[in-house]
C-alpha atoms as a PDB file:
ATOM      1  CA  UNK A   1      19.862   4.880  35.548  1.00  0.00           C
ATOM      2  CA  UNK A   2      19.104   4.810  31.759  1.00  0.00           C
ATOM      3  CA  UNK A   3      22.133   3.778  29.427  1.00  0.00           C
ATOM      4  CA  UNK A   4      22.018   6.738  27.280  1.00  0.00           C
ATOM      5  CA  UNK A   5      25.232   7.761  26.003  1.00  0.00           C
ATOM      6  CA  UNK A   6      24.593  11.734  25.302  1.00  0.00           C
ATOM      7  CA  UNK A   7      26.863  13.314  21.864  1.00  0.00           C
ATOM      8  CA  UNK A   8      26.062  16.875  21.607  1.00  0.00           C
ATOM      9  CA  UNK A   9      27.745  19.478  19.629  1.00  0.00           C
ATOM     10  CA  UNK A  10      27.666  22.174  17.065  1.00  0.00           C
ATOM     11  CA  UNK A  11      26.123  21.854  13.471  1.00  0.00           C
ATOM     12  CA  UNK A  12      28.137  19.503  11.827  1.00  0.00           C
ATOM     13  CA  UNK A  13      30.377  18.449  14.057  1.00  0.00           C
ATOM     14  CA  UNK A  14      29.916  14.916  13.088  1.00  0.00           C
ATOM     15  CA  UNK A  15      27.385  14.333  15.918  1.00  0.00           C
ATOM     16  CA  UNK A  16      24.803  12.078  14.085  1.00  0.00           C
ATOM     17  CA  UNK A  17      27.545   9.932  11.905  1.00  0.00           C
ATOM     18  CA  UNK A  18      29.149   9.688  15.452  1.00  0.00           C
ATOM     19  CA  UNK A  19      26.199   8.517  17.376  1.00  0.00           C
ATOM     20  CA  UNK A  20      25.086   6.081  14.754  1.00  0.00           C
ATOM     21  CA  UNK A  21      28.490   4.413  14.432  1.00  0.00           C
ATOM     22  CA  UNK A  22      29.435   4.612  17.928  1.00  0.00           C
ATOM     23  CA  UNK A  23      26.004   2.390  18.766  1.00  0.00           C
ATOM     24  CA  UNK A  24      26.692   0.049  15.785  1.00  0.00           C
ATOM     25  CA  UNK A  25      29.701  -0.793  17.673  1.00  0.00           C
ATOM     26  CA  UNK A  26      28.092  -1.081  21.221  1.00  0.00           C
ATOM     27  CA  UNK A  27      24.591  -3.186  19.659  1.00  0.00           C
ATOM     28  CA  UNK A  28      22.754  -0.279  20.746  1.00  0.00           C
ATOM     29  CA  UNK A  29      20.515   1.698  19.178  1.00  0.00           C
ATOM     30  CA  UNK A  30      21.029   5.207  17.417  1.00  0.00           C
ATOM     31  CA  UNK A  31      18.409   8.235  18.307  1.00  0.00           C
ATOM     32  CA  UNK A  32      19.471  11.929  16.275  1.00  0.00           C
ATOM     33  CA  UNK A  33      17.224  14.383  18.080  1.00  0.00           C
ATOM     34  CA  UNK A  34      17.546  16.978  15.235  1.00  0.00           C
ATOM     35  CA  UNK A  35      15.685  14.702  12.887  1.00  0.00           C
ATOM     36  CA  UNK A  36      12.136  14.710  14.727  1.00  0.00           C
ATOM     37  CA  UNK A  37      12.769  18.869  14.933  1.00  0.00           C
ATOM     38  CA  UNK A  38      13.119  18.439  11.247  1.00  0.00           C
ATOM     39  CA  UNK A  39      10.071  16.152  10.525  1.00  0.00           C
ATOM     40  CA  UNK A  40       8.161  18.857  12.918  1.00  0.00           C
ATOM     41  CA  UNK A  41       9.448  21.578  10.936  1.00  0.00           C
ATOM     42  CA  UNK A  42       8.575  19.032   7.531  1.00  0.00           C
ATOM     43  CA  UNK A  43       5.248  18.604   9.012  1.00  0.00           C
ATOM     44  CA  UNK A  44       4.220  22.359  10.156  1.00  0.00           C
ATOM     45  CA  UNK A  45       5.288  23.568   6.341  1.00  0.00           C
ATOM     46  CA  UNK A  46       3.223  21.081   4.802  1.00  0.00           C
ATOM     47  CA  UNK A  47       0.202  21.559   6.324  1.00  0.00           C
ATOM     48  CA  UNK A  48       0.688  25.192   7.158  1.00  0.00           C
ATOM     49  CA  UNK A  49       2.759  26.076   3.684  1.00  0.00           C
ATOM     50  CA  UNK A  50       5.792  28.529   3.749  1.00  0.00           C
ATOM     51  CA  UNK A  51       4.429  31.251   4.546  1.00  0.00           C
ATOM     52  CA  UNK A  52       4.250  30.012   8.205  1.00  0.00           C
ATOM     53  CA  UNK A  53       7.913  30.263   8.028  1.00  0.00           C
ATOM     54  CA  UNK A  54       8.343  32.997  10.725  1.00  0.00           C
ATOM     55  CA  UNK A  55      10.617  33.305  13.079  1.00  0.00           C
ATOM     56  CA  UNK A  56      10.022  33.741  17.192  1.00  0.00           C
ATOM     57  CA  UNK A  57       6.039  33.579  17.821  1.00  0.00           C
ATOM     58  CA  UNK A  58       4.760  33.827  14.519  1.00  0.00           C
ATOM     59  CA  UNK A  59       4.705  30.017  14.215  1.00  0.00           C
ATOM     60  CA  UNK A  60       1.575  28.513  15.632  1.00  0.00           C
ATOM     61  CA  UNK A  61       3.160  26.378  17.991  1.00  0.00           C
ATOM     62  CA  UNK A  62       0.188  24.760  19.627  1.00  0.00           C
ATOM     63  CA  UNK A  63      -1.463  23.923  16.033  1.00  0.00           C
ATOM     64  CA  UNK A  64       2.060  22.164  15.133  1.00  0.00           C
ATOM     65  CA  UNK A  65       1.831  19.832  18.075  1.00  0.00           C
ATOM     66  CA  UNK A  66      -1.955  19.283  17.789  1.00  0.00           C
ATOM     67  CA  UNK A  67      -0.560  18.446  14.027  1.00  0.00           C
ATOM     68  CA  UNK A  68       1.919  15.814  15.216  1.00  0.00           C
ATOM     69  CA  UNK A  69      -0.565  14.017  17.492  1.00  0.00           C
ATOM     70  CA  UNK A  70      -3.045  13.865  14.991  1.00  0.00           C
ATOM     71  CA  UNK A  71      -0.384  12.701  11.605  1.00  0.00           C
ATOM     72  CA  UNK A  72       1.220  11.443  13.515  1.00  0.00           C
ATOM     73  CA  UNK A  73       4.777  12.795  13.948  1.00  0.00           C
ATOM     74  CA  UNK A  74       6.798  10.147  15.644  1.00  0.00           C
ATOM     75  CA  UNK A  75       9.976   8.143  15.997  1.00  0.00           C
ATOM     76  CA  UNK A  76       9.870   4.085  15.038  1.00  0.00           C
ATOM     77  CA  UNK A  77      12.690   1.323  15.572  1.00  0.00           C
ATOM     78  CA  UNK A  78      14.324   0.814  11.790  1.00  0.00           C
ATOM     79  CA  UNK A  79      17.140  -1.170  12.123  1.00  0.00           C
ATOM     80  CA  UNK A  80      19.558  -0.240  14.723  1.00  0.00           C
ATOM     81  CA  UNK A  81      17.791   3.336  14.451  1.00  0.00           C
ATOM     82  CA  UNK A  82      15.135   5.781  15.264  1.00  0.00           C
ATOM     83  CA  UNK A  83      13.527   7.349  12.314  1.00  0.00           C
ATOM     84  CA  UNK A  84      11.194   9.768  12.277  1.00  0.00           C
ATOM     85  CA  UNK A  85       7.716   8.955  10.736  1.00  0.00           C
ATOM     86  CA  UNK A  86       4.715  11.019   9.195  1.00  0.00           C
ATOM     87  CA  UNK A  87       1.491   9.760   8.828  1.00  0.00           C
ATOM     88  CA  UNK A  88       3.370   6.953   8.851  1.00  0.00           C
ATOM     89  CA  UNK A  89       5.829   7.934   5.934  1.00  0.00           C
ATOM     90  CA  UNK A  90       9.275   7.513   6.454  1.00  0.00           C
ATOM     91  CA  UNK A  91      11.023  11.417   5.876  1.00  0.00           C
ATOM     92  CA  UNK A  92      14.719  10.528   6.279  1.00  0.00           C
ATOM     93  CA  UNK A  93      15.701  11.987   3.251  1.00  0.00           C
ATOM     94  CA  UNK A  94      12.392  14.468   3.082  1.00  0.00           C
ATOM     95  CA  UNK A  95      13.877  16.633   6.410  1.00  0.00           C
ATOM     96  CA  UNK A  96      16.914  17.054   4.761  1.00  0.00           C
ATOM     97  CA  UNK A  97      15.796  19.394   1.803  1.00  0.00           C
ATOM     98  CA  UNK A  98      16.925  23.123   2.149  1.00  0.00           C
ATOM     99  CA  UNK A  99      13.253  24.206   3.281  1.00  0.00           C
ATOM    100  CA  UNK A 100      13.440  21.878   6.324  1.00  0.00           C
ATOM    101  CA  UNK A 101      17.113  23.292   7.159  1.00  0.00           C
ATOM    102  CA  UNK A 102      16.025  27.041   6.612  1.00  0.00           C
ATOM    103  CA  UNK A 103      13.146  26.941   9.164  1.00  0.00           C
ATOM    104  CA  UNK A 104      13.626  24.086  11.689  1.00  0.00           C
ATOM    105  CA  UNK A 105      15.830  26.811  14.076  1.00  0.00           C
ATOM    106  CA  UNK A 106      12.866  28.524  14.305  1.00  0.00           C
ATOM    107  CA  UNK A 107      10.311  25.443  15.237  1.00  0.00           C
ATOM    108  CA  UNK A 108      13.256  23.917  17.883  1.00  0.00           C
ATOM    109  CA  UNK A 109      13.453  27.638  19.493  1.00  0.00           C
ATOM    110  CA  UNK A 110      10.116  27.071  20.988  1.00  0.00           C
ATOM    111  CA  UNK A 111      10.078  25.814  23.972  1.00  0.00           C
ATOM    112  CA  UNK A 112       6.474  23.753  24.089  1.00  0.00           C
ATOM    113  CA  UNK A 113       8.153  22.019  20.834  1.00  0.00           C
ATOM    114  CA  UNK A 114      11.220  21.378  22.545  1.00  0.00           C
ATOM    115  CA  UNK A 115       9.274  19.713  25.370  1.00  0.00           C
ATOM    116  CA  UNK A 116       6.807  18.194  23.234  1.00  0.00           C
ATOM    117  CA  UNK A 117      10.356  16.397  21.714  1.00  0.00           C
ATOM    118  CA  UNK A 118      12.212  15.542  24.746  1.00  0.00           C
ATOM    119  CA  UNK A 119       9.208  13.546  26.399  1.00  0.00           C
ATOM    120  CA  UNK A 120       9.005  11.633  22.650  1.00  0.00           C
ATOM    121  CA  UNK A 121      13.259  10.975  23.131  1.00  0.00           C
ATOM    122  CA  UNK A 122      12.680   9.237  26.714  1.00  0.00           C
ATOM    123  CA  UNK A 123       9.996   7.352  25.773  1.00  0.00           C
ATOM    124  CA  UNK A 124      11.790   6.246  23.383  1.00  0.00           C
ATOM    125  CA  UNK A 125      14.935   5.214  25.515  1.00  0.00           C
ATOM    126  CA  UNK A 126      12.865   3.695  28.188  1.00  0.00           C
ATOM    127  CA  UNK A 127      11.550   1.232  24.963  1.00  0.00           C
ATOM    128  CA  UNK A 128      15.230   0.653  24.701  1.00  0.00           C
ATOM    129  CA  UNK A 129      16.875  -0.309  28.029  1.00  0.00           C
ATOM    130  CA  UNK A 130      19.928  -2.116  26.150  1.00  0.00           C
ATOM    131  CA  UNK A 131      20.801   1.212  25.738  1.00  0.00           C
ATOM    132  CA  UNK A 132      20.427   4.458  23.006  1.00  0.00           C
ATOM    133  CA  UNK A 133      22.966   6.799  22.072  1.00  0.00           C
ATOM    134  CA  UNK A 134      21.688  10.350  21.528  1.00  0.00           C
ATOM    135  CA  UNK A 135      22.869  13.126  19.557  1.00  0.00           C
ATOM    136  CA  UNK A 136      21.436  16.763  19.706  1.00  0.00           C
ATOM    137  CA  UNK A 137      22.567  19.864  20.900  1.00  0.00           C
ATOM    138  CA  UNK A 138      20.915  19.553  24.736  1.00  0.00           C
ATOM    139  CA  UNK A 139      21.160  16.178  25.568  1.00  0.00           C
ATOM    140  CA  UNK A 140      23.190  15.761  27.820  1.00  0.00           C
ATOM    141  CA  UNK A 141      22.453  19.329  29.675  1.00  0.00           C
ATOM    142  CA  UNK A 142      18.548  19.025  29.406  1.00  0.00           C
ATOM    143  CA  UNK A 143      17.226  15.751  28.060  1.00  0.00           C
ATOM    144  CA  UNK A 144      19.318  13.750  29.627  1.00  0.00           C
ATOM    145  CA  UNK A 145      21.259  15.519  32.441  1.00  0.00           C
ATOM    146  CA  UNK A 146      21.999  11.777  34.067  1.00  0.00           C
ATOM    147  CA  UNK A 147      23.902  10.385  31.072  1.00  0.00           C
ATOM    148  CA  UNK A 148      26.434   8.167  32.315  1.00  0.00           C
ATOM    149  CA  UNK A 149      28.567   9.373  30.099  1.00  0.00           C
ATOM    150  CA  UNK A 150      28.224  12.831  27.990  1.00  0.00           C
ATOM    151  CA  UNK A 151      30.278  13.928  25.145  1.00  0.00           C
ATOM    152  CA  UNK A 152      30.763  17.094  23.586  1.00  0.00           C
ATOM    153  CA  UNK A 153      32.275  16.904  20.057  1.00  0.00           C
ATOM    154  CA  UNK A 154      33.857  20.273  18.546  1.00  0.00           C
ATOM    155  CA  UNK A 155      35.723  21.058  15.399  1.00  0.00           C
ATOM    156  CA  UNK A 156      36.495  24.204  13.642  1.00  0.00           C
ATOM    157  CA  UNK A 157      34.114  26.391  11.513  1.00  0.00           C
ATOM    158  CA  UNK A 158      36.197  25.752   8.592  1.00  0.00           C
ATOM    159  CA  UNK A 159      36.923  21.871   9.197  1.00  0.00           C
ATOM    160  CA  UNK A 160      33.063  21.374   9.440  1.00  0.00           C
ATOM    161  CA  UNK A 161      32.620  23.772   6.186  1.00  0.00           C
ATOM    162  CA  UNK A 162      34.607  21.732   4.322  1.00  0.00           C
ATOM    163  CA  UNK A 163      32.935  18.142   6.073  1.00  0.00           C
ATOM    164  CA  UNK A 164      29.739  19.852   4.806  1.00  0.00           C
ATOM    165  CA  UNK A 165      30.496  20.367   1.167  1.00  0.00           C
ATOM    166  CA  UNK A 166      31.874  17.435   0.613  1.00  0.00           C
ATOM    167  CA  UNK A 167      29.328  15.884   1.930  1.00  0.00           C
ATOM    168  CA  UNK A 168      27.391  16.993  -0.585  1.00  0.00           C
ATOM    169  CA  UNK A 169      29.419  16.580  -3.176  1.00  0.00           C
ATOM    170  CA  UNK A 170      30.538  20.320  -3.614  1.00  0.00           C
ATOM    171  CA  UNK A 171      34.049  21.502  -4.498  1.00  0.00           C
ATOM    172  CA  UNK A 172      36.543  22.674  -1.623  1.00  0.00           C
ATOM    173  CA  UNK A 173      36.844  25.980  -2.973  1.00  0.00           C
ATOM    174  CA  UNK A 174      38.382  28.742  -0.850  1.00  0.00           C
ATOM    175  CA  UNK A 175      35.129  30.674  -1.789  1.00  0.00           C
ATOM    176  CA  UNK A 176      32.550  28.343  -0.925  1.00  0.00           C
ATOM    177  CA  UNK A 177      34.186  27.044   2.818  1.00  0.00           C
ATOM    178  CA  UNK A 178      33.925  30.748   3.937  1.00  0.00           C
ATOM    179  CA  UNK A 179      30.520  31.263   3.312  1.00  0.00           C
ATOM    180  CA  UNK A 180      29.739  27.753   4.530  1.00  0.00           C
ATOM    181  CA  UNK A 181      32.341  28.518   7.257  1.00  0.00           C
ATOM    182  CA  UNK A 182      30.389  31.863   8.473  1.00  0.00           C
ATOM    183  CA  UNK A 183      27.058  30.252   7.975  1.00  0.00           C
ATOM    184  CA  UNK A 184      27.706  27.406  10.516  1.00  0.00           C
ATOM    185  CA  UNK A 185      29.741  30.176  12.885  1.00  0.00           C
ATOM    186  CA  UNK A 186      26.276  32.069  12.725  1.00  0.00           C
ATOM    187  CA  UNK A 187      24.390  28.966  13.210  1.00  0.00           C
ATOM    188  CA  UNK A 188      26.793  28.418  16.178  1.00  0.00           C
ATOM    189  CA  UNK A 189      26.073  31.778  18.057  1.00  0.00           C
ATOM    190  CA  UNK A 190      22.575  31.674  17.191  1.00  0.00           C
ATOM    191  CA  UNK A 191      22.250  28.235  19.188  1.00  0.00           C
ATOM    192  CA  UNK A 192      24.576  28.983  21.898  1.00  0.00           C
ATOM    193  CA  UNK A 193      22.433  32.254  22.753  1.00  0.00           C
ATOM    194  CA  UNK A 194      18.657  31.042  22.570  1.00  0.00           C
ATOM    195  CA  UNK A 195      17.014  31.248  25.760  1.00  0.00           C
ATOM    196  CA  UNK A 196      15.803  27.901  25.633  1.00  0.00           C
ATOM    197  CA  UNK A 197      17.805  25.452  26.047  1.00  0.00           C
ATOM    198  CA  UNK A 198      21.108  26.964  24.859  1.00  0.00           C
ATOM    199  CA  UNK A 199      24.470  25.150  23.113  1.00  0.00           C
ATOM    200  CA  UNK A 200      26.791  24.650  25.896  1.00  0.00           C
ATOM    201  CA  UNK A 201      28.548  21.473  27.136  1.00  0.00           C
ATOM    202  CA  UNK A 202      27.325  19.873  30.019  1.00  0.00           C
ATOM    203  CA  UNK A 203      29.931  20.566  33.303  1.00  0.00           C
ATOM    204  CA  UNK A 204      30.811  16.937  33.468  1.00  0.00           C
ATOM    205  CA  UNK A 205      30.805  16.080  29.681  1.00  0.00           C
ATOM    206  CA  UNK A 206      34.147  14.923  27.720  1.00  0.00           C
ATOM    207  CA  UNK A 207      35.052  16.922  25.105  1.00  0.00           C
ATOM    208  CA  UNK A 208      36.263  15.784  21.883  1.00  0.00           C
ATOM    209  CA  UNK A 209      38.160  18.529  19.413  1.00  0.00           C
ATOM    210  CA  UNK A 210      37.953  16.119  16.288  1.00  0.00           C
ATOM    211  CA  UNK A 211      39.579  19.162  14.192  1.00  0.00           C
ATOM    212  CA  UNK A 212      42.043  17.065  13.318  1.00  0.00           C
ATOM    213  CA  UNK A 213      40.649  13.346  13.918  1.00  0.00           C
ATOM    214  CA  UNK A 214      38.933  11.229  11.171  1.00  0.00           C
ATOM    215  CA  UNK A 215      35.777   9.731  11.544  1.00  0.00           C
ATOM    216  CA  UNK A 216      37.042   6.425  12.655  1.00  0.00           C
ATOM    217  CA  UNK A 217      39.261   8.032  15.284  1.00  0.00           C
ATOM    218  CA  UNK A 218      36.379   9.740  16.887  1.00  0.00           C
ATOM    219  CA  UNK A 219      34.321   6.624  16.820  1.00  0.00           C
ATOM    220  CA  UNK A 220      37.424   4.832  18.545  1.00  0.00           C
ATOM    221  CA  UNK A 221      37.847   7.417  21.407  1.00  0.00           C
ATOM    222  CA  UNK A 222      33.995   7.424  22.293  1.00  0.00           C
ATOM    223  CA  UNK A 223      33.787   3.844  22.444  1.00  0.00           C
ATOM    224  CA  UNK A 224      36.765   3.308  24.133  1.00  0.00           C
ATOM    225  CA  UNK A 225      35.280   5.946  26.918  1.00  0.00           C
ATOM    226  CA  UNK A 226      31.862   4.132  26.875  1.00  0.00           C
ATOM    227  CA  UNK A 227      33.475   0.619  27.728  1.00  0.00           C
ATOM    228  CA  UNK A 228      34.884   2.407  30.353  1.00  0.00           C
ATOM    229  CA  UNK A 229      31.331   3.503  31.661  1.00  0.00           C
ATOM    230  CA  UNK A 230      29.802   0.458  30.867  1.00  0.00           C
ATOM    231  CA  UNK A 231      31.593  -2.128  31.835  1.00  0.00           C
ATOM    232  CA  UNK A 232      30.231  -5.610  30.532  1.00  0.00           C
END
């Protein structure tokens, strides 16, 4: 059985700063799933410009993946991490850029794209067997169903409102976390009703409500639990 350690959850939940410091901890290394949807999404509105930005069918799914075989779009060891690379360009900081955000629900709806990125994530941990902790929001219910051990990290729409602006360095203004607030509540229903691969927590993952837990606590609790599932 792989050693994957699977961290799903809602849009910022904390899922990727989790992961990353969770397998820091453990010497392992650190895949985010979201970030080769995002260097897709990069990728398709590059080549395809913005007026591809359609929802449902109106992307042209199979010209996307021809796209990311021929770039290519893939994921290469950096560090203690897996980055996503095109045409051989790190895009770390590229897939992050309000365009990327705006469309890459869209590209991960599809379900050819969603396979097309869950055979690239077990290559990837079979190149890793010391072990790979994964964050997404189907890991451990689709891409990994036989995680040892499968967390599922929560936190309120208005805790991760106000984790989001500060993350980028906006003001905590009663104004701005409820429009963040409702934009990552919408986000939330519009991921846990997709009929592909839909936001839910595996029946057999831990959850973790880290409403009301720093950073450092969450890191604490999901390493404690992976020592426990990983014994040596």
């Amino acid at each position: 059985m792989a050693r994957v350690i699977a961290i799903d959850g809602p849009a910022a939940s904390g899922k990727s700063s989790t992961a990353a410091l969770v397998a820091e901890r453990l010497g392992w290394a650190h895949l985010d799933s979201g970030a080769l949807y995002r260097a897709l999404t990069l990728a398709a509105l590059d080549r395809f410009g913005d007026d591809s930005a359609r929802s449902g069918a109106g992307w042209p799914v199979q010209r996307i993946l021809a796209l990311a075989d021929e770039l290519p779009v893939r994921l290469v060891f950096s560090g203690a991490a897996l980055r996503p690379e095109v045409a051989g360009v790190d895009v770390e900081e590229a897939i992050r850029s309000a365009r990327v955000t705006a469309n890459v629900s869209a590209v991960a709806a599809l379900p050819a794209v969603r396979s097309w990125v869950n055979a690239r994530q077990r290559e990837a941990v079979q190149a890793h067997p010391d072990g790979v902790v994964v964050d997404g929001r189907d890991i451990g219910t689709v891409v990994f169903p036989d995680a040892p051990l499968k967390v599922f990290l929560i936190a309120s729409p208005e805790e991760r409102a106000r984790r989001r602006l500060t993350q980028r360095g906006q003001p905590l203004e009663e104004t701005l976390v409820a429009r963040e607030s409702a934009e990552l509540a919408a986000r939330d229903h519009a991921d846990a009703s997709r009929p592909v691969a839909p936001l839910t927590a595996a029946h057999d993952a831990v959850l973790v409500d880290s409403t009301r837990l720093s950073l450092a606590q969450q890191v604490d609790h999901v390493v404690a639990l992976a020592r426990q599932r990983f014994p040596g």
